[in-house]
C-alpha atoms as a PDB file:
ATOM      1  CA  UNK A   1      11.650  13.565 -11.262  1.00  0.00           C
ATOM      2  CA  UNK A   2       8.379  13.105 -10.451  1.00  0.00           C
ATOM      3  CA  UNK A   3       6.285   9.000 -11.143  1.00  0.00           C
ATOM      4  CA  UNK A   4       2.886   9.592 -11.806  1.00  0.00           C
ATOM      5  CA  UNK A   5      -0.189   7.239 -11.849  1.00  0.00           C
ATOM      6  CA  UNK A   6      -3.737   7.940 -12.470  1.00  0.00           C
ATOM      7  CA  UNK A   7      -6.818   5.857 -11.969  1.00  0.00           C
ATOM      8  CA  UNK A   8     -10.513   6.850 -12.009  1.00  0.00           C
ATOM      9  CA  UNK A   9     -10.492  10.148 -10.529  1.00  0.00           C
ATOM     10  CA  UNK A  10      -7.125   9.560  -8.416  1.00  0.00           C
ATOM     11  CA  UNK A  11      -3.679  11.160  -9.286  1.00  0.00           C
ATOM     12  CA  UNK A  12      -0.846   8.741  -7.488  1.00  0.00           C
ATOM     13  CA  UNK A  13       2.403  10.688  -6.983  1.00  0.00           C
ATOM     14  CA  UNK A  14       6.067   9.408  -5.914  1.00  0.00           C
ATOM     15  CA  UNK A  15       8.536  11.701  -5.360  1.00  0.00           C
ATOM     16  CA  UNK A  16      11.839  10.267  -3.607  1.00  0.00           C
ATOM     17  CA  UNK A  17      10.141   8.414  -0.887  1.00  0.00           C
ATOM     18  CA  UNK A  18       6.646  10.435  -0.559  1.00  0.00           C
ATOM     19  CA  UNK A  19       3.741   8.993  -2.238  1.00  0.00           C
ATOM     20  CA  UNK A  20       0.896  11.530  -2.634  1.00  0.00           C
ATOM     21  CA  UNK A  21      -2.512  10.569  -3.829  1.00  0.00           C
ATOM     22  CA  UNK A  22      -4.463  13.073  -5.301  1.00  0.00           C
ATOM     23  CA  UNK A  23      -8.578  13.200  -5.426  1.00  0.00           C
ATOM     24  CA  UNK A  24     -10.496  15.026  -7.959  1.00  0.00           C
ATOM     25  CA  UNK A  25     -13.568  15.402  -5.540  1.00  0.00           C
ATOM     26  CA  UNK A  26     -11.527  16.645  -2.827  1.00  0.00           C
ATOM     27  CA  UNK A  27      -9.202  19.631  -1.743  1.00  0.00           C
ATOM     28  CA  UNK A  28      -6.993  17.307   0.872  1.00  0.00           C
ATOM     29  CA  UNK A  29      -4.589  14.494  -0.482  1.00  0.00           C
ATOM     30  CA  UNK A  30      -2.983  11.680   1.807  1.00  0.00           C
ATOM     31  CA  UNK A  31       0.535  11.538   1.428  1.00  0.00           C
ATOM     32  CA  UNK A  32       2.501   8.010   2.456  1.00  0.00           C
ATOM     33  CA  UNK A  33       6.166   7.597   3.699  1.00  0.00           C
ATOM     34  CA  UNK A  34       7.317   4.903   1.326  1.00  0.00           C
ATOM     35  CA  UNK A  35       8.595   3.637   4.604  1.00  0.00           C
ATOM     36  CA  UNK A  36       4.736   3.164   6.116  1.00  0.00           C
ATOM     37  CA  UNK A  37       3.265   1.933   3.014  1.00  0.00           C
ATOM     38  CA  UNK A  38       1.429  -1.101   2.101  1.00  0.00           C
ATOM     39  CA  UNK A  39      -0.241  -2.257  -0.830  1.00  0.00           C
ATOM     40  CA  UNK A  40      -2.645  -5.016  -1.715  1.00  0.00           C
ATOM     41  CA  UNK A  41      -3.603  -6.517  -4.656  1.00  0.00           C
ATOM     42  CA  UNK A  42      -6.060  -9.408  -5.265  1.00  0.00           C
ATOM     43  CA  UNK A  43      -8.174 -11.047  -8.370  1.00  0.00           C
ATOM     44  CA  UNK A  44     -11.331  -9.851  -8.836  1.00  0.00           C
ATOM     45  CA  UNK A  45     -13.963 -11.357 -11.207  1.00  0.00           C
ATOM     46  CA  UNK A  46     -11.335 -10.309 -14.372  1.00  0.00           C
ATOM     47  CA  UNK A  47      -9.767  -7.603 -12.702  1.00  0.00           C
ATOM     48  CA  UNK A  48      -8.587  -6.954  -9.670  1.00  0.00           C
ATOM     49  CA  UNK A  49      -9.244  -5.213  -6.412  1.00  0.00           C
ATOM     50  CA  UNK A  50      -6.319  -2.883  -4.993  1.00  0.00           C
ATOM     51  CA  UNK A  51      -5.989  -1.025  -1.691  1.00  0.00           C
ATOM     52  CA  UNK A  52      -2.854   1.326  -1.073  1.00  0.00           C
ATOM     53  CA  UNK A  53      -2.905   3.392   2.499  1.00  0.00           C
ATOM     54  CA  UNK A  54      -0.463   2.752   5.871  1.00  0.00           C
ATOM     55  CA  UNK A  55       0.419  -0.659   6.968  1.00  0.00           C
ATOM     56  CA  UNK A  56      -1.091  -1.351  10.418  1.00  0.00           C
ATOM     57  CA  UNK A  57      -0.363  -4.643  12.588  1.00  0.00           C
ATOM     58  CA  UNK A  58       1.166  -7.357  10.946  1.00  0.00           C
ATOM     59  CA  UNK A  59      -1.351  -7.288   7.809  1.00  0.00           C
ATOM     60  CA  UNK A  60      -3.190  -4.996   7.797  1.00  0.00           C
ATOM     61  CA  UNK A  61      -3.675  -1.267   6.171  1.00  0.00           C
ATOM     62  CA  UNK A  62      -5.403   1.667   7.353  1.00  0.00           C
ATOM     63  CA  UNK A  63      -6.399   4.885   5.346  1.00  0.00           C
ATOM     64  CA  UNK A  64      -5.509   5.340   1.810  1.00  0.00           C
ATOM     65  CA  UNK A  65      -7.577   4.193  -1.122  1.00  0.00           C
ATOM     66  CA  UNK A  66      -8.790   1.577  -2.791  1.00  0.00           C
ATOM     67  CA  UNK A  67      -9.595   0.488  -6.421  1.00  0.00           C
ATOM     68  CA  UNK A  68     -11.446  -2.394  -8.854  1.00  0.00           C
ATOM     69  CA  UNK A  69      -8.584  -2.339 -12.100  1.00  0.00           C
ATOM     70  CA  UNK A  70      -8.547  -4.171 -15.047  1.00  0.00           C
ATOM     71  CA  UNK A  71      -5.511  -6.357 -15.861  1.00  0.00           C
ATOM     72  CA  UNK A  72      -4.217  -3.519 -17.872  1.00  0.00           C
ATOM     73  CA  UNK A  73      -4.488  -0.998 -15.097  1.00  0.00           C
ATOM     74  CA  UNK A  74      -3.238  -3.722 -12.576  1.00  0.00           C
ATOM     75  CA  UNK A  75       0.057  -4.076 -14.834  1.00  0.00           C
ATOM     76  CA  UNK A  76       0.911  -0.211 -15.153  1.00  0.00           C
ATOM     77  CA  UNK A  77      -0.109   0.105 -11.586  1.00  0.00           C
ATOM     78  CA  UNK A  78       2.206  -2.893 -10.349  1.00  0.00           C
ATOM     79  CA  UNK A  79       5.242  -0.870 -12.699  1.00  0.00           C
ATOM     80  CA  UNK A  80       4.820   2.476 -10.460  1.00  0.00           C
ATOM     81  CA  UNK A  81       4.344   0.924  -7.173  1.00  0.00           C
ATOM     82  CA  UNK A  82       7.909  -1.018  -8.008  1.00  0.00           C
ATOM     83  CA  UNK A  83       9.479   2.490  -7.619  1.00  0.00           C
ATOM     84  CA  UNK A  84       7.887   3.092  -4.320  1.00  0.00           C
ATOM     85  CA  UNK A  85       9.200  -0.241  -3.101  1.00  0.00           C
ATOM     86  CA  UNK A  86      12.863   0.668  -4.921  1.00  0.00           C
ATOM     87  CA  UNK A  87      12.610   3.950  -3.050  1.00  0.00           C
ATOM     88  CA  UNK A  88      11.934   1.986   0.197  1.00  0.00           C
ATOM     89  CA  UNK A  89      14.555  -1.241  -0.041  1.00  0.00           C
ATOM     90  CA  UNK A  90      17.720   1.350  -1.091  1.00  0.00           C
ATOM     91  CA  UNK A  91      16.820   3.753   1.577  1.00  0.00           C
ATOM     92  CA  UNK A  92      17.237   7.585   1.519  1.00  0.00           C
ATOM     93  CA  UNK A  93      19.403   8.719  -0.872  1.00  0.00           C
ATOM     94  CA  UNK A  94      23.273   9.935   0.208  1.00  0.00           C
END
């Protein structure tokens, strides 16, 4: 089944190792290999400030999204992307 997470107008979808994110003001989605996908998340005033696209270099991301959450948001948001990283550390299923 399905993971689902939605911020603003963004729909974030993992199923098995795809993530798909979802845009209300657009007709295309991006869709991330859990194998090519990097997250960042830094403090931000009394939120945070959180980009998700394709890791690039040693650092770095390219693509994807990016967000301002509150520490609520952050919190739910840290839960999902644990099951992208599960997906990713145990490998494809057998």
């Amino acid at each position: 089944m399905a993971a689902e997470f939605a911020i603003g107008d963004d729909i974030l979808v993992l199923n098995g190792r795809i993530l798909e994110i979802f845009t209300r003001l657009s007709e295309d989605s991006k869709r991330y290999h859990v194998e090519f996908l990097r997250v960042n998340g830094e403090p931000h005033f009394d939120g945070f400030k959180v980009r998700l696209g394709a890791a690039y270099g040693e650092n770095d991301i390219t693509g994807g999204r990016r967000w301002k959450m509150t520490a609520e948001q952050f919190a739910e948001f840290r839960a999902f992307i644990a099951l992208a990283i599960a997906a990713r550390d145990n490998g494809p299923a057998a």
